[in-house]
Protein backbone atom coordinates (compact mmCIF):
# COMPACT_ATOMS: atom_id res chain seq x y z
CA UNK A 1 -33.62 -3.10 2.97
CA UNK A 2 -36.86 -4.70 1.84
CA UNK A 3 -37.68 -5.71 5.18
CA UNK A 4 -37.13 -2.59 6.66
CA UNK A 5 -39.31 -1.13 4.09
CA UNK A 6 -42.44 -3.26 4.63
CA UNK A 7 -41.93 -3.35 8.70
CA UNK A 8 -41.84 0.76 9.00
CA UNK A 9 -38.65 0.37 10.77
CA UNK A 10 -34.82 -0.17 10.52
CA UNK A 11 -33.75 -3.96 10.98
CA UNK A 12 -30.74 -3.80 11.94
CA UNK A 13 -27.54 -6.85 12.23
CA UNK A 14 -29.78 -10.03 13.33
CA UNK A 15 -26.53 -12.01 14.07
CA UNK A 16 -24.09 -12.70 16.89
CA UNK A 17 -21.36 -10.36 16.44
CA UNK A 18 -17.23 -12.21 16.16
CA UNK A 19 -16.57 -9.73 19.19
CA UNK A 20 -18.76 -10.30 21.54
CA UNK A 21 -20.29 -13.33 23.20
CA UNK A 22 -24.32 -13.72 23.01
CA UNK A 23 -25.40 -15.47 26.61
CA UNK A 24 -29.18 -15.63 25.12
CA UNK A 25 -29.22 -16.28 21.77
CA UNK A 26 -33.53 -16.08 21.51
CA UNK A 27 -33.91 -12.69 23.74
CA UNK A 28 -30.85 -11.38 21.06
CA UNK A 29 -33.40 -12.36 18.55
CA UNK A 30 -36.34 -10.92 20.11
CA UNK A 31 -34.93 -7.69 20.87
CA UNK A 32 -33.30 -7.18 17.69
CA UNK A 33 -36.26 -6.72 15.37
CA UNK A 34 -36.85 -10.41 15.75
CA UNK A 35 -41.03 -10.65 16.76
CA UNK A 36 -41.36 -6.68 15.03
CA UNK A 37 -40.09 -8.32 11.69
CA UNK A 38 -42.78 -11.95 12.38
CA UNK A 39 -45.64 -9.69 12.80
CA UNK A 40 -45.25 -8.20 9.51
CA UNK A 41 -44.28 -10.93 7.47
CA UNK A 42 -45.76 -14.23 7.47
CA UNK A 43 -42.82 -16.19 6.89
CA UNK A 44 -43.10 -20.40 5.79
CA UNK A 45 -41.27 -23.03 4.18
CA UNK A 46 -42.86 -24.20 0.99
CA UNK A 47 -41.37 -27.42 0.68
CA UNK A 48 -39.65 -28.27 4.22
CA UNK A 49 -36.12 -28.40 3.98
CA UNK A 50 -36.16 -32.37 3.58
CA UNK A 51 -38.29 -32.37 0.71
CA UNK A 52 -36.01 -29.86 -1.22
CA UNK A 53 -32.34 -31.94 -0.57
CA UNK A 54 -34.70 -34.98 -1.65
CA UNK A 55 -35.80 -33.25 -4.81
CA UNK A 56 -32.78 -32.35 -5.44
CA UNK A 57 -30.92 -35.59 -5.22
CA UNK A 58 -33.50 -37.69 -7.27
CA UNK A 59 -32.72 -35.04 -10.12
CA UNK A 60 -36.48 -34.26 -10.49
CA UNK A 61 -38.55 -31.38 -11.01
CA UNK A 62 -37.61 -28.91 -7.99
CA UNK A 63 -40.54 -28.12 -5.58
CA UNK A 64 -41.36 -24.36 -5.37
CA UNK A 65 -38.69 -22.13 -3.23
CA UNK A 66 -38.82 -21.35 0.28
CA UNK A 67 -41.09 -17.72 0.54
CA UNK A 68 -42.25 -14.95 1.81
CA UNK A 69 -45.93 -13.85 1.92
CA UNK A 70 -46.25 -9.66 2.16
CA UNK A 71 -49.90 -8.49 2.56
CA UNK A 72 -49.23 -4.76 1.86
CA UNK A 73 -51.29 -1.90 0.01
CA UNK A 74 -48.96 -0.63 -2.99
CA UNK A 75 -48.35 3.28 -4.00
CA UNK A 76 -47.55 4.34 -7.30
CA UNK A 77 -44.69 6.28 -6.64
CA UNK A 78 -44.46 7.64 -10.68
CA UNK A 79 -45.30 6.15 -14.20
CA UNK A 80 -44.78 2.11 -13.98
CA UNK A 81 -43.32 2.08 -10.62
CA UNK A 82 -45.48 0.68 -7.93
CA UNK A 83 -43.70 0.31 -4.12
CA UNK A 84 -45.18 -0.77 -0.87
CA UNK A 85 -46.51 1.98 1.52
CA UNK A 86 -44.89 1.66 4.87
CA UNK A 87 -47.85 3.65 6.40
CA UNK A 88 -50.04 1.78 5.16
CA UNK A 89 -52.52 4.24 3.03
CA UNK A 90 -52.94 4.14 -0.60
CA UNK A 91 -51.22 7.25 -2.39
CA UNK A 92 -53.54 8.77 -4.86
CA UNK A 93 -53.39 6.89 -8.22
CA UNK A 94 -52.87 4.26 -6.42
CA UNK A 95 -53.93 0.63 -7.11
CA UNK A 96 -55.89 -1.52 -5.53
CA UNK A 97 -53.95 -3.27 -2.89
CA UNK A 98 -52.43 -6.81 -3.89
CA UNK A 99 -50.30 -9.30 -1.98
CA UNK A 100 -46.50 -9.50 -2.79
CA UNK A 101 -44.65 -12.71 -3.23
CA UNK A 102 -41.05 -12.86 -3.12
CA UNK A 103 -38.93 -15.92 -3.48
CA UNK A 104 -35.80 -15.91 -0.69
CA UNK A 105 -33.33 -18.05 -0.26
CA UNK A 106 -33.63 -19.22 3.37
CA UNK A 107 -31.24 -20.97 6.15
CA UNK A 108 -32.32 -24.60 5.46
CA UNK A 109 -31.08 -24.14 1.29
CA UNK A 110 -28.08 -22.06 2.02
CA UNK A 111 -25.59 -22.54 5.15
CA UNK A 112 -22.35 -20.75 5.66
CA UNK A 113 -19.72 -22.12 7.47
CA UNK A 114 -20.09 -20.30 10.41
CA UNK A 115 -23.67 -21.34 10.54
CA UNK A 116 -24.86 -17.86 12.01
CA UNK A 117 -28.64 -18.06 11.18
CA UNK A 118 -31.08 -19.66 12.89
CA UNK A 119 -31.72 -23.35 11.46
CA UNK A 120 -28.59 -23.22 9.42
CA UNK A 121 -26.18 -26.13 9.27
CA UNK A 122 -22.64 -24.91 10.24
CA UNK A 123 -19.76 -26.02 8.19
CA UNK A 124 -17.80 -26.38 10.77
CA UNK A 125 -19.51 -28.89 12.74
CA UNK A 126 -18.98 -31.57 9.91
CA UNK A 127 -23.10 -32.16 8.99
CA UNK A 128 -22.14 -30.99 5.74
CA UNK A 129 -20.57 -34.48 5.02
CA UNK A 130 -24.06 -36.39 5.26
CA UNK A 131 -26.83 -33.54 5.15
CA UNK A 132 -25.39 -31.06 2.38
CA UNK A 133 -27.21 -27.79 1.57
CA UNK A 134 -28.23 -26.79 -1.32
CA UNK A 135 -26.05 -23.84 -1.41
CA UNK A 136 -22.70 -23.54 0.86
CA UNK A 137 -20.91 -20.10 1.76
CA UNK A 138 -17.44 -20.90 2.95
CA UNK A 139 -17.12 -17.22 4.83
CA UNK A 140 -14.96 -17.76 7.79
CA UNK A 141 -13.53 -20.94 6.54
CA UNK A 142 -9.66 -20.46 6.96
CA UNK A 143 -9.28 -22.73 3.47
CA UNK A 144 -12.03 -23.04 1.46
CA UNK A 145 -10.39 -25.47 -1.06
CA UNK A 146 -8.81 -27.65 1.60
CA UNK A 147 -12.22 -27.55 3.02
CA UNK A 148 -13.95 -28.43 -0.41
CA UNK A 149 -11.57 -31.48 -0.88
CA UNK A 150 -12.27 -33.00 2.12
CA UNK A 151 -15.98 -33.16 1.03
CA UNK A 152 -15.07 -34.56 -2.16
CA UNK A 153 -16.93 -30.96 -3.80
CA UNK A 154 -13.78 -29.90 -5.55
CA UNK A 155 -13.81 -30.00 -9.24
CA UNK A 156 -10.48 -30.61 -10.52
CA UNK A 157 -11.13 -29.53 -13.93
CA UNK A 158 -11.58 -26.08 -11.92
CA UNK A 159 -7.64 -25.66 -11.63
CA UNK A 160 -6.77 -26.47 -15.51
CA UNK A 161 -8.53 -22.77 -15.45
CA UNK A 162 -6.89 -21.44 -12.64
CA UNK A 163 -3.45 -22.69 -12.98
CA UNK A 164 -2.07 -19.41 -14.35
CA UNK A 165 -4.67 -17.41 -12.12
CA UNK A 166 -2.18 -15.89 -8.53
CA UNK A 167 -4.09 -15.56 -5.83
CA UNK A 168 -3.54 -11.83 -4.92
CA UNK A 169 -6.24 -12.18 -1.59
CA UNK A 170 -3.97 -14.19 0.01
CA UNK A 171 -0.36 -12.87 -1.41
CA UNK A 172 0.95 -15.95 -1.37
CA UNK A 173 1.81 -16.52 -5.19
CA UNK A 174 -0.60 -19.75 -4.99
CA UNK A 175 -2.83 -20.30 -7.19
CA UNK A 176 -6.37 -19.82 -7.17
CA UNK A 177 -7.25 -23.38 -7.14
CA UNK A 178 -6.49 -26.59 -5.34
CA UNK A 179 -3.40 -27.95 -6.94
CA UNK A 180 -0.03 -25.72 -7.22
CA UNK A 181 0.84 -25.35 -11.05
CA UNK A 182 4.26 -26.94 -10.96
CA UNK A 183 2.21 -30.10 -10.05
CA UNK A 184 -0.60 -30.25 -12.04
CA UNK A 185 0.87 -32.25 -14.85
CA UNK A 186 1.79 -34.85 -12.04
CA UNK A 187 -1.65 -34.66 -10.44
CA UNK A 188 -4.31 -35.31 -13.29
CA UNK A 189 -4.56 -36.82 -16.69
CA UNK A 190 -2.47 -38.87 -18.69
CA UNK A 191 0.93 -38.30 -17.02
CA UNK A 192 -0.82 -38.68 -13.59
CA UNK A 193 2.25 -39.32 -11.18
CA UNK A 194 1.71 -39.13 -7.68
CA UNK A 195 3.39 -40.58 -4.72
CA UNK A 196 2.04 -41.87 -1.17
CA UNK A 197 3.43 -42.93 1.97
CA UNK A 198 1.77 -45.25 4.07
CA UNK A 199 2.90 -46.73 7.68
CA UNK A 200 1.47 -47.50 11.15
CA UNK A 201 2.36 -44.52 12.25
CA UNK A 202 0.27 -42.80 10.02
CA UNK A 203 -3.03 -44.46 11.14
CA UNK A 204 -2.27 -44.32 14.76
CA UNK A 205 -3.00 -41.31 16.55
CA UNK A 206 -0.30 -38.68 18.29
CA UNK A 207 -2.12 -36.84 21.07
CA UNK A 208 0.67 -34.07 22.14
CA UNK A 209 0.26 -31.51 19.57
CA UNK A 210 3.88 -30.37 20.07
CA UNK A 211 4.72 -34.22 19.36
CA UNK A 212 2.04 -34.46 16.16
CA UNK A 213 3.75 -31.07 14.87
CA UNK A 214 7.57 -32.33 15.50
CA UNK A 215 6.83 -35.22 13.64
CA UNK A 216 3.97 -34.87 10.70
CA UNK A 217 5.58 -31.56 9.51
CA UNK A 218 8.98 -33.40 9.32
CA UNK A 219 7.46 -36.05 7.38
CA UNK A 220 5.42 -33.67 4.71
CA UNK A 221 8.64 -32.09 3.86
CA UNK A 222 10.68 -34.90 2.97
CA UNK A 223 7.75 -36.55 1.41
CA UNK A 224 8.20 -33.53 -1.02
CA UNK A 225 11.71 -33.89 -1.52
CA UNK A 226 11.12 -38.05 -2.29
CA UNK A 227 8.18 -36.96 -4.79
CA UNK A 228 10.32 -34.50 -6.54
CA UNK A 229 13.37 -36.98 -6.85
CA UNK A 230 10.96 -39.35 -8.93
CA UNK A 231 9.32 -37.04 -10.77
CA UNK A 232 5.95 -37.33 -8.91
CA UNK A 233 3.56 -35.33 -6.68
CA UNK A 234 3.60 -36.23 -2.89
CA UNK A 235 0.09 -37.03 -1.69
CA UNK A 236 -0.29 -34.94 2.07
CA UNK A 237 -0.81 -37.74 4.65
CA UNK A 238 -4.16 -38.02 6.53
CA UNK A 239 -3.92 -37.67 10.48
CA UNK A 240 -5.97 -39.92 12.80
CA UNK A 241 -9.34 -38.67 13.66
CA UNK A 242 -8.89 -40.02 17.31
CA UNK A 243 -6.05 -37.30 18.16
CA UNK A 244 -6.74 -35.25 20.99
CA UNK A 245 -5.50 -32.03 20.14
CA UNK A 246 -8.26 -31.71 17.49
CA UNK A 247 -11.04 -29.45 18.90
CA UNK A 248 -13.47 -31.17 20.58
CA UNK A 249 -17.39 -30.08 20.59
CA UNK A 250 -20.29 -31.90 21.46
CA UNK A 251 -23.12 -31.32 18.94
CA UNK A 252 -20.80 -31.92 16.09
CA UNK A 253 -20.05 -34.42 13.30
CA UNK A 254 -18.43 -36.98 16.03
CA UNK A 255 -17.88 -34.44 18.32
CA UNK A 256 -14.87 -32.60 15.85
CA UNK A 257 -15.35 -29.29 15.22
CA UNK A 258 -13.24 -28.40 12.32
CA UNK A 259 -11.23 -25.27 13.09
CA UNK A 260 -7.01 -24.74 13.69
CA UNK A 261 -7.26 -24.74 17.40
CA UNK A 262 -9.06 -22.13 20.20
CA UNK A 263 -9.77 -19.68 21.13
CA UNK A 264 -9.78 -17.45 18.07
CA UNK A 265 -7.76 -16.46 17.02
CA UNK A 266 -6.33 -19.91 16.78
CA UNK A 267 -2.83 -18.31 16.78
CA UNK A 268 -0.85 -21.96 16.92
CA UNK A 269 -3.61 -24.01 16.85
CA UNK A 270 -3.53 -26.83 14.73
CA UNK A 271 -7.26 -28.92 13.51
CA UNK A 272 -8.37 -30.80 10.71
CA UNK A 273 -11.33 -30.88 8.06
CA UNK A 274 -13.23 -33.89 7.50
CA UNK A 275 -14.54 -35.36 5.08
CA UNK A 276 -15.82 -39.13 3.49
CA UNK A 277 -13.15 -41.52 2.11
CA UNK A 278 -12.54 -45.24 0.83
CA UNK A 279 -9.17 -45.12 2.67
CA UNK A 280 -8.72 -47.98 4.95
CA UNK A 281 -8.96 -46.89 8.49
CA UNK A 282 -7.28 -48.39 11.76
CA UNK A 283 -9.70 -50.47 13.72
CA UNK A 284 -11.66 -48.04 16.33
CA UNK A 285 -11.53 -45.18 13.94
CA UNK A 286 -14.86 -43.44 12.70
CA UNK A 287 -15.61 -45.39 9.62
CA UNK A 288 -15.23 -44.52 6.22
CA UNK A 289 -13.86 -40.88 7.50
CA UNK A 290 -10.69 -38.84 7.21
CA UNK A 291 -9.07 -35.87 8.45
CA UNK A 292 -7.02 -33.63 6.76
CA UNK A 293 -4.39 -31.37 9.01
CA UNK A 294 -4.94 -27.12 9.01
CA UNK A 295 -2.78 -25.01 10.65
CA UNK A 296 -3.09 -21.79 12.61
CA UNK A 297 -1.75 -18.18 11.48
CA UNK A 298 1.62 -18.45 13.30
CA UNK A 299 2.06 -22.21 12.24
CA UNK A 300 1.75 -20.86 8.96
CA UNK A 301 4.31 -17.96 9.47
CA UNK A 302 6.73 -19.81 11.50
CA UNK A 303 6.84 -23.32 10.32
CA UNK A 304 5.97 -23.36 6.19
CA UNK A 305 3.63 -26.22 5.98
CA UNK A 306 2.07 -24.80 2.73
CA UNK A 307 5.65 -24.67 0.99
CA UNK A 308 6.00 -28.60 1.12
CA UNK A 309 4.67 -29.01 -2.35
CA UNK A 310 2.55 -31.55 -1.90
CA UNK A 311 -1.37 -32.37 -3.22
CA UNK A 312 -4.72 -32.98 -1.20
CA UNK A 313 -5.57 -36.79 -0.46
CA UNK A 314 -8.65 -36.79 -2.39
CA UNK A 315 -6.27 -35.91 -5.78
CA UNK A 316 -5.24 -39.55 -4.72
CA UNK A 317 -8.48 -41.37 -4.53
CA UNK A 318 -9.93 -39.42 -7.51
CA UNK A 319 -6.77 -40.60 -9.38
CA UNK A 320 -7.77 -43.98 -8.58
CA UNK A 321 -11.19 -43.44 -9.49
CA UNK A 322 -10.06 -42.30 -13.06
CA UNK A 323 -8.53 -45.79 -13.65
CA UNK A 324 -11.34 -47.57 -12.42
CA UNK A 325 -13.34 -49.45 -9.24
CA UNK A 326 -11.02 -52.16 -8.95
CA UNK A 327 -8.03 -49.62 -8.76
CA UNK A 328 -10.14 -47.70 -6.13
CA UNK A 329 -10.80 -50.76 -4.28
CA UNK A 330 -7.32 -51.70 -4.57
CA UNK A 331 -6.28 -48.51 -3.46
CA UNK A 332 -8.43 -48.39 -0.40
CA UNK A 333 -7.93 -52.07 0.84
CA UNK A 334 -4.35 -51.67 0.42
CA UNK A 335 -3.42 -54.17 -2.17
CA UNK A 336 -1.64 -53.89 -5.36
CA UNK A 337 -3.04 -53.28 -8.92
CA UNK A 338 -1.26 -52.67 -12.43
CA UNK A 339 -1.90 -48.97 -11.69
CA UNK A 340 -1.07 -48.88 -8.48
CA UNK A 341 3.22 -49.59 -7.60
CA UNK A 342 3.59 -50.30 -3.31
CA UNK A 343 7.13 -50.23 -2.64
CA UNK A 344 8.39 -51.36 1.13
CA UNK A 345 10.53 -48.79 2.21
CA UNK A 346 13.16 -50.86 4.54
CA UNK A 347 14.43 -52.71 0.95
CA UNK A 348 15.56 -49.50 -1.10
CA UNK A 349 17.09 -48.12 2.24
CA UNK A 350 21.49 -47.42 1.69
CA UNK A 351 23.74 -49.86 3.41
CA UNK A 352 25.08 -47.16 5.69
CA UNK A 353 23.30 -44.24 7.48
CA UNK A 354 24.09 -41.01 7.41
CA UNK A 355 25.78 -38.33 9.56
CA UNK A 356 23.09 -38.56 12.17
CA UNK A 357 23.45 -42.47 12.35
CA UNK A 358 19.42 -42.94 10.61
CA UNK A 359 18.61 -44.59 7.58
CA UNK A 360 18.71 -42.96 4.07
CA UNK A 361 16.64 -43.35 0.97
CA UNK A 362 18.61 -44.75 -1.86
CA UNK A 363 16.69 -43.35 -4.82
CA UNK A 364 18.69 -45.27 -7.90
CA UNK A 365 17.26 -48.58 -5.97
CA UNK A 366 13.79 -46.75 -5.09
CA UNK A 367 13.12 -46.35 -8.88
CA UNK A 368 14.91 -49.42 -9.89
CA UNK A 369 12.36 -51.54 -8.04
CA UNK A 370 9.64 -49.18 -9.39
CA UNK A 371 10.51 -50.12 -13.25
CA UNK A 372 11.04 -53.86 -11.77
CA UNK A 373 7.34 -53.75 -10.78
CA UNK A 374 6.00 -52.06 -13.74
CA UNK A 375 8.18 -52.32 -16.51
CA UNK A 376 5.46 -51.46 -19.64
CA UNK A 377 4.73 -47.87 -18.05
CA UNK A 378 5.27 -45.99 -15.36
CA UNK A 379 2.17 -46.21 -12.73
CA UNK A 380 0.15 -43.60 -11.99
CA UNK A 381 0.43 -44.49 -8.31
CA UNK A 382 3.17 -45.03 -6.43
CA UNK A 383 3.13 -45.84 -2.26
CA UNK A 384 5.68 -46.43 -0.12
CA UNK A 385 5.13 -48.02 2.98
CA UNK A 386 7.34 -47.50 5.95
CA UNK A 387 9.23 -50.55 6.62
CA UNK A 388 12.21 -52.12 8.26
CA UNK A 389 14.73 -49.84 9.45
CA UNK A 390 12.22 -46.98 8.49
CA UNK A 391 9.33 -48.30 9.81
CA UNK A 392 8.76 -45.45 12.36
CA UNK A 393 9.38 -42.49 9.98
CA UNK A 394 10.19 -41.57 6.08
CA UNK A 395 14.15 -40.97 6.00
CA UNK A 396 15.86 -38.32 4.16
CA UNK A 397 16.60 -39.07 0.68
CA UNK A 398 20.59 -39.78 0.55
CA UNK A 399 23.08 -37.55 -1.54
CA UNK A 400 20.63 -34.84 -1.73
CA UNK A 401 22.19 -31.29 -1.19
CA UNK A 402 20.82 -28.42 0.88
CA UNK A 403 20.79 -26.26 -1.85
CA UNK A 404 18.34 -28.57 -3.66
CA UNK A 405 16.47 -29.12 -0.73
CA UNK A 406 15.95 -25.14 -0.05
CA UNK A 407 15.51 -24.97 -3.89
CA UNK A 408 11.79 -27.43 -3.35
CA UNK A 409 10.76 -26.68 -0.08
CA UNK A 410 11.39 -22.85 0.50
CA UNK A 411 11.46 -21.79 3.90
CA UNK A 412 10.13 -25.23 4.54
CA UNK A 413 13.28 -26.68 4.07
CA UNK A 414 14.09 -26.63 8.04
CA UNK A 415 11.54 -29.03 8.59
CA UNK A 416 13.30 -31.51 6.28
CA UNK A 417 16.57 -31.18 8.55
CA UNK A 418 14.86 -31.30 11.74
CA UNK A 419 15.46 -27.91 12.52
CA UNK A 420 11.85 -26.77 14.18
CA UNK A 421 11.16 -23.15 15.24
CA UNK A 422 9.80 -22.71 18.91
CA UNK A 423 6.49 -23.41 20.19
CA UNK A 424 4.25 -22.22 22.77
CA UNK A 425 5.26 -24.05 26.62
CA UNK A 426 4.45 -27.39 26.17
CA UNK A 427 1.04 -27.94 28.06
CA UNK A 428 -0.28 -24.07 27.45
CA UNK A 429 -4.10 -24.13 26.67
CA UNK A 430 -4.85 -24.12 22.65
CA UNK A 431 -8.06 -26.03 22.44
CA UNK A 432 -11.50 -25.46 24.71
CA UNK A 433 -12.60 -28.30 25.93
């Protein structure tokens, strides 16, 4: 409004629009309003962008804002209101002309995720994680908390407020911040409980997304199921970096552009957000970086990966944190630590498999060797680590009903039986390359 004020014309939508695709992104510019709204406004930025983040992070006094210098004649358009003439010519009464400052908030302080002005940061392509903006819009982000975890932004006090709070937007009874209610207790403070699984299989990667799906999902659920029969909230595994069905684009963060699949509407795709973390990584994998799974609309709709009630990875690591740096560095070099209870998986396995011939979980020895390794308290951390006879995936849990099963994992509870819903032709296009 202001700038179509002071340039005696209408600007009108300077950005791309979702539905069609820009070829020349300067002569879109140019033609709308672009050099019109230039010669009419001297625009600069008063710090550069460098010397506000810098500011910023050494906590001292912040440099003037990013502005806007108007050289307009003013009218006095009644008593005490003065507005700029668009024509130009001083209305009778009139002051003398003066120039207008006003402080904006431009591209280089605030990014969105879609990154649609010029010299803005996208979320999307991962820059976030080592060149954060000021301020961050998270419009177009499919989930803005997942997203926020990854970065390590989330505030976890945030969901002590929200625990109560549904989430009406979305209709999905969850709530409005990171951490389901029913977990909570589990997931923070003094009766911090959580549970991890760990494996090779979970730091190598699985290229077919079809195969990655038929697998991870499987493994989520009865992750669930195991956290719930201890008492405990199931940490959501990280996914390899290195997969190829993560899209793929050139000028990101190392070349990952963090969206559920393409085209849009990313109907089955499946993608991941990044983010920094102290979790040991496989040799060959970007260091010191993880990747947390998303899932398209009809993944969502079809397959229930949201029902698994599980918690994001960084609850883990800032769980760790809260006991101290030797239980982080513990936790992240993959050694043991009063606070921190690995279990091998192949030596609390039953002595027969069940109906399908696998292995099953025998929880009375699971938590018996628990207690045996931390008999004063319970641990705040508990991993398992795939092992043995279940060294290539987590086993059901043995003597655990359907009913209860259905009861934790909602319409989720298919993917605990192995019972997958349909999927695009294997090999049909999902992600542009």
């Amino acid at each position: 409004v202001l700038a179509s004020a002071f340039c005696k014309r209408r600007v009108v939508h300077r950005m791309p629009y979702a539905s069609h695709k820009v070829l020349d992104g300067p002569r879109f510019d140019k033609v709308l309003a672009g050099d019109d709204f230039l010669t009419c406004t001297q625009f600069h930025e008063k710090p550069s962008r460098k010397a506000l983040l810098e500011a910023a992070q050494a906590g001292g006094t912040q440099p003037d804002p990013p502005w806007h210098e108007l050289d307009l004649p003013l009218s006095r358009a009644g008593p005490g209101a003065v507005v700029p003439d668009r024509d130009g010519a001083a209305l009778p009464g009139a002051p003398s002309p003066k120039r207008e400052t006003i402080a904006l908030l431009t591209a280089p302080a605030l990014s969105t995720w879609h990154g649609t002005a010029t010299g803005e940061i996208a979320g999307w392509s991962g820059f976030w994680i080592n060149r954060p903006p000021m301020i961050t819009h998270f419009v177009g982000c499919l989930s803005k908390a997942e997203a926020m975890q990854s970065l390590r932004w989330w505030h976890y006090e945030s969901d002590d407020l929200a625990a109560d709070v549904a989430d009406r937007a979305r209709s999905t009874g969850r709530p409005m911040g990171a951490i389901v209610p029913s977990l909570l207790p589990k997931a923070r403070g003094p009766g911090t409980a959580l549970l991890a699984v760990e494996g090779d299989r979970f730091s190598k990667p699985i290229h077919d997304k079809r195969d990655f799906l038929e697998w991870h999902l499987v493994q989520r659920a009865r992750l669930a199921v195991l956290a719930a029969e201890l008492g405990r909230a199931g940490v959501e595994p990280q996914v390899d970096c290195r997969n190829e069905w993560i899209v793929r684009f050139p000028e990101a963060f190392h070349g990952i552009r963090q969206s559920p699949g393409w085209p849009w509407p990313f109907q089955w795709g499946v993608g991941v957000h990044m983010g920094p973390c102290a979790s040991k990584r496989p040799e060959g994998h970007p260091e010191g970086l993880c990747c947390h799974p998303i899932f398209g609309p009809k993944l969502r709709e079809q397959w229930f990966p949201s029902q698994a009630p599980l918690v994001h990875h960084a609850v883990l690591e800032t769980a760790a944190a809260a006991v101290g740096e030797e239980a982080s560095a513990a936790l992240a070099a993959g050694r043991p630590h009063p606070s921190i209870v690995r279990i091998e998986l192949g030596t609390v396995l039953t002595e027969e498999g069940g109906p399908d011939g696998l292995p099953r979980i025998d929880i009375e020895r699971l938590k018996a060797a628990i207690a045996q390794a931390s008999p004063d308290k319970a641990p705040p951390i508990v991993v398992v680590e795939l092992s043995g006879r279940a060294s290539d995936a987590l086993p059901p849990v043995a003597h655990v009903t359907n009913a209860h099963v259905r009861g934790i994992l909602k319409n989720a509870a298919r993917l605990y039986f192995g019972d997958l819903p349909a999927l695009p032709v294997r090999g049909q296009p999902t992600n542009s390359k």
